[in-house]
Protein backbone atom coordinates (compact mmCIF):
# COMPACT_ATOMS: atom_id res chain seq x y z
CA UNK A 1 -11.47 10.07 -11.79
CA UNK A 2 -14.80 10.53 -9.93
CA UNK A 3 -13.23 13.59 -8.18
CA UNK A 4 -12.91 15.33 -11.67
CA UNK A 5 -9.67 14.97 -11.68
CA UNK A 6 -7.94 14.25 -15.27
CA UNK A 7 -4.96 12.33 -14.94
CA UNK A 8 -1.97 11.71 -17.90
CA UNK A 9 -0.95 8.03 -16.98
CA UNK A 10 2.03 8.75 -19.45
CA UNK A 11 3.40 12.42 -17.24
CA UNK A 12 0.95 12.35 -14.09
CA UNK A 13 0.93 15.38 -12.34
CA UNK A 14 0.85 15.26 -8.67
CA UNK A 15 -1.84 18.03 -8.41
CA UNK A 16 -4.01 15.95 -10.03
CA UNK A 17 -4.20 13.03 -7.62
CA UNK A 18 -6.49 12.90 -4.83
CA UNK A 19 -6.81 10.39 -1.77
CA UNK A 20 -10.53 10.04 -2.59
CA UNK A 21 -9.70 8.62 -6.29
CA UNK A 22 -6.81 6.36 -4.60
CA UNK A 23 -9.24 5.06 -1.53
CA UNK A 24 -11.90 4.56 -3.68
CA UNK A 25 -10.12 2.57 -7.04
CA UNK A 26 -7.97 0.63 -3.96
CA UNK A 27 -11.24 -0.32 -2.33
CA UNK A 28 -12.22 -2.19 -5.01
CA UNK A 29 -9.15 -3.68 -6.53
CA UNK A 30 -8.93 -7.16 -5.30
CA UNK A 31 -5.64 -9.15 -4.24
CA UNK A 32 -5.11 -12.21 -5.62
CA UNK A 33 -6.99 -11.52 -8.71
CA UNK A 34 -10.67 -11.89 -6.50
CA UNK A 35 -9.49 -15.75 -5.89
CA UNK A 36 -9.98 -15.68 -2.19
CA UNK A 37 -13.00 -17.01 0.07
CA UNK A 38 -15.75 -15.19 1.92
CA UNK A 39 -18.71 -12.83 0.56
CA UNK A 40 -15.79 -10.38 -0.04
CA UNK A 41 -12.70 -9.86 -2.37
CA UNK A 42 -9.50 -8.77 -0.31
CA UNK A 43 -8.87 -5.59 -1.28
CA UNK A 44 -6.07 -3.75 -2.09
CA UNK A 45 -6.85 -0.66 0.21
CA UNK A 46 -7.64 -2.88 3.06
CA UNK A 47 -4.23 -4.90 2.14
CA UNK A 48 -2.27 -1.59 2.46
CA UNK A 49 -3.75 -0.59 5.95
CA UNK A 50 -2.74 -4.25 7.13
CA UNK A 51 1.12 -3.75 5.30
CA UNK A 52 1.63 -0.18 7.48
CA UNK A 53 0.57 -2.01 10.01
CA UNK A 54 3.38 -4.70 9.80
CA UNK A 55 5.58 -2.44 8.94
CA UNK A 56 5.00 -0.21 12.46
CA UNK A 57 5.53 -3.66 14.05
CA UNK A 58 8.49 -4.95 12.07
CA UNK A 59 10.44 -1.19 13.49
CA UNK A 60 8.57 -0.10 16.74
CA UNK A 61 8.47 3.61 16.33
CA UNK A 62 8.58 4.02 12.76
CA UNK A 63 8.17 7.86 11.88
CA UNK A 64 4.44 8.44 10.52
CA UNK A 65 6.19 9.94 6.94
CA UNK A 66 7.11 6.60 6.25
CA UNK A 67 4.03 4.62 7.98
CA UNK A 68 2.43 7.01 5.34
CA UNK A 69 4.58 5.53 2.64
CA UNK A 70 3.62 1.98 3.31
CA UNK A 71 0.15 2.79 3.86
CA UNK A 72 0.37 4.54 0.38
CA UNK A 73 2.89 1.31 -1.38
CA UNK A 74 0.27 0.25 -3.66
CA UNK A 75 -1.44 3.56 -4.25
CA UNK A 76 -0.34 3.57 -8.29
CA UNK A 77 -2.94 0.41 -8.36
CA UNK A 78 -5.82 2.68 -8.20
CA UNK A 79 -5.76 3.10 -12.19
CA UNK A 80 -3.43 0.26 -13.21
CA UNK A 81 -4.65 -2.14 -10.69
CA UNK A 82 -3.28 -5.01 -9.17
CA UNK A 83 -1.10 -7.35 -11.44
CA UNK A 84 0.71 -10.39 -9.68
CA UNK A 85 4.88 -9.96 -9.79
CA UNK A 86 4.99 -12.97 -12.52
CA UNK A 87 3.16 -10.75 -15.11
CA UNK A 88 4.31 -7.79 -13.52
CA UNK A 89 7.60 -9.19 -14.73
CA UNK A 90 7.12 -10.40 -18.28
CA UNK A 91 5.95 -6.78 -19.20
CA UNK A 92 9.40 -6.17 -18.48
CA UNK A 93 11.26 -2.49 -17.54
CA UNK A 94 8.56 -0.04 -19.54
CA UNK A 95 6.21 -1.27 -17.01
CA UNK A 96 8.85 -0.60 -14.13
CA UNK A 97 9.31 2.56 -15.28
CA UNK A 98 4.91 3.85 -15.96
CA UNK A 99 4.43 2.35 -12.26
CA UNK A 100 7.17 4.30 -10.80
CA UNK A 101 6.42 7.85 -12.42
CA UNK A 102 3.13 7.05 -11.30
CA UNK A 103 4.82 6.23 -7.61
CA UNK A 104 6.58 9.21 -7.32
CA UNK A 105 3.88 11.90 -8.32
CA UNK A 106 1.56 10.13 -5.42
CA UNK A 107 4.87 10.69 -3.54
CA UNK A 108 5.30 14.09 -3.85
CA UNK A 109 1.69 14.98 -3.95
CA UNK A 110 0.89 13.56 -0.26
CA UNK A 111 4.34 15.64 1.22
CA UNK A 112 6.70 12.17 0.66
CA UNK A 113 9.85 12.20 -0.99
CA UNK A 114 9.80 11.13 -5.18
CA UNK A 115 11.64 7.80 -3.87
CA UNK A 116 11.68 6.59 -0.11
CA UNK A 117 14.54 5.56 1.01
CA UNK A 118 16.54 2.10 0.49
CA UNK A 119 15.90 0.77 4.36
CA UNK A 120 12.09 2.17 4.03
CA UNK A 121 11.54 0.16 0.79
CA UNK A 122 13.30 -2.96 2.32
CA UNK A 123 10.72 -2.23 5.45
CA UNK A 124 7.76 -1.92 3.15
CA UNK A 125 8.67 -4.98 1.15
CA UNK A 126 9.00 -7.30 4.03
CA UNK A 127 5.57 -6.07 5.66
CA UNK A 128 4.62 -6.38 2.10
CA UNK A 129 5.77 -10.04 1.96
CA UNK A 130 4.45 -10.97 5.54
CA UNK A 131 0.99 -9.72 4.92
CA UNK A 132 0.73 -12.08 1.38
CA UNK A 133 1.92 -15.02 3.38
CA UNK A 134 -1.09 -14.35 6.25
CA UNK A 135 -3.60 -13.64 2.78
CA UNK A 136 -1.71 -17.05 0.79
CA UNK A 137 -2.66 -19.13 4.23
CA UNK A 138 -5.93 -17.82 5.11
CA UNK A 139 -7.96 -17.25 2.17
CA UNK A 140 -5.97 -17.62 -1.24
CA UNK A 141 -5.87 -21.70 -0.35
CA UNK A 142 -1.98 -21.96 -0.24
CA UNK A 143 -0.20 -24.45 2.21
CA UNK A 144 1.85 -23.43 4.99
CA UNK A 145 4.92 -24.92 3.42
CA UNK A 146 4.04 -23.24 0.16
CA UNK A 147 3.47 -19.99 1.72
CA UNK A 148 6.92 -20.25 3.66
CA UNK A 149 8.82 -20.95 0.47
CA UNK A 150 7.13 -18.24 -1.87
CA UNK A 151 6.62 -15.50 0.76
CA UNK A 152 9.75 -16.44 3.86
CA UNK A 153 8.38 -16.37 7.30
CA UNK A 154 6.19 -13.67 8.51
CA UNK A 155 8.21 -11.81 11.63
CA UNK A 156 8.54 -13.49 14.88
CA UNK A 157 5.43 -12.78 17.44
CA UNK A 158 3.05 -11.47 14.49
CA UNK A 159 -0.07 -13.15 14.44
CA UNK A 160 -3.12 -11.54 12.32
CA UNK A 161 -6.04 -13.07 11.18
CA UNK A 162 -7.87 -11.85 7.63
CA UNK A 163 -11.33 -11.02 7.42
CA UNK A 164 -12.17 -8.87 3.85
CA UNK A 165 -14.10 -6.19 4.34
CA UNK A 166 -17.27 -4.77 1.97
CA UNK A 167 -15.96 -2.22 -0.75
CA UNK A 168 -17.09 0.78 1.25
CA UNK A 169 -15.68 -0.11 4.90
CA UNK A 170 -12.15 -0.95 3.13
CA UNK A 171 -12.69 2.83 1.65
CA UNK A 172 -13.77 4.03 4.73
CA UNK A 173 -10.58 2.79 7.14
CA UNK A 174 -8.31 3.45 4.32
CA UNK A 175 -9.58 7.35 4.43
CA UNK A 176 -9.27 7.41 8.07
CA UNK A 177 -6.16 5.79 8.07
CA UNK A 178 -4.53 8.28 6.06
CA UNK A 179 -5.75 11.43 7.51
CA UNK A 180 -4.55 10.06 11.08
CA UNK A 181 -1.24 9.19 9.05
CA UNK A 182 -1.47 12.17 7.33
CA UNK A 183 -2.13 14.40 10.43
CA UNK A 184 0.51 12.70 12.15
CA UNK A 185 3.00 13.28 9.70
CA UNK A 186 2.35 17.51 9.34
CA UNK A 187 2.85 17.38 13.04
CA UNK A 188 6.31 15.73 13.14
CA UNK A 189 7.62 17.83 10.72
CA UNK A 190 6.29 21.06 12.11
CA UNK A 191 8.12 19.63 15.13
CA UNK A 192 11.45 19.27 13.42
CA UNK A 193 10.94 22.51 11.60
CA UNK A 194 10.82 24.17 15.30
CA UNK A 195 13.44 22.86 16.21
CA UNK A 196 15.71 23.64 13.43
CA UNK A 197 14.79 27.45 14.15
C-alpha cells in the first residue's frame, strides 16, 4: 500500500489497514467497470459516500457506527476491486469467504463489529441497491423499466442526481466523510460508556 503498509490478502490483519490506502484504491476503482458517461469514471469511494447517505435517509437517525459501516460497505474493493455480482457469483463461495475476512479485519480495525448486524446489512443493501438504480438510469445507459426490474424501486421521496467526481475530490470527501463519521461515532460511544458508569 502507498502508506507502507504490507497487507496478507490470505489472513489480513486489521493493524495493517489504513483509511488512506482504502480512500485512495476506492477513489479510483470505477463502478460499472468505467462504462458510464462524463470526463469521469464513477467511483467506488464516491459510490459509498452516496450509499451512507441513502442509508441515513432510508432510517432517519441511524447511529453514526453503522452510517460508518455503510460508508465503509465496499471498503475490501480497495485491493480486490470492484467485480459485478454475476462474476462475483461464478467464482463461487472461496470468493465469499477472501472478501469477507477481508470485511471483517476493516471492521474491527475502524472500532465496528467483525459482522454488522442482520437489519444493518439489509439497510446497507437496499441503499446499496437504490444508489445502482440512480447510477443504472443516469449514466450506465439502462432504462427506467430495466433499472426497476434489476435494482426494485429506489425509496419513496429520494431523488439524487449523479455527477462523478475527479479521482482526487472522490478521495478527498471520502476522507472527510469518514473522520466526521468516524468522530461521530467515538463520541456516541463515549456517551453510552458514561452512562453505563
Amino acid at each position: 500500500m502507498l502508506s507502507g503498509r504490507r497487507l496478507d490478502l490470505l489472513d489480513p490483519s486489521p493493524l495493517d489497514i489504513e483509511i488512506e490506502d482504502i480512500a485512495h484504491g476506492l477513489a479510483r476503482v470505477a463502478r460499472w467497470n468505467g462504462q458510464t458517461i462524463g470526463e469521469h469514471g464513477f467511483s467506488v469511494a464516491q459510490h459509498s459516500i452516496v450509499v451512507e447517505e441513502i442509508a441515513a435517509h432510508i432510517r432517519p437517525g441511524l447511529e453514526p457506527r453503522w452510517r460508518l459501516a455503510a460508508l465503509l460497505h465496499d471498503a475490501a474493493e480497495y485491493v480486490i476491486g470492484d467485480m459485478i455480482s454475476p462474476f462475483k457469483a461464478a467464482l463461487g463461495v472461496d470468493y465469499r469467504a477472501f472478501e469477507e475476512r477481508l470485511e471483517a479485519a476493516i471492521h474491527v480495525r475502524f472500532g465496528l463489529p467483525a459482522r454488522s448486524p442482520v437489519q444493518v446489512k439489509a439497510l446497507i443493501k437496499a441503499a446499496d441497491r437504490a444508489c445502482a438504480f440512480f447510477e443504472a438510469t443516469q449514466i450506465a445507459g439502462f432504462g427506467h423499466e430495466e433499472a426497476l426490474e434489476l435494482f426494485g424501486a429506489p425509496p419513496a421521496g429520494l431523488g439524487l442526481t449523479i455527477a462523478p467526481l475527479s479521482v482526487s475530490v472522490a478521495e478527498a470527501r471520502y476522507l472527510e466523510r469518514y473522520q466526521q463519521l468516524a468522530e461521530a461515532a467515538g463520541a456516541a460511544s463515549a456517551v453510552n460508556a458514561g452512562g453505563a458508569r
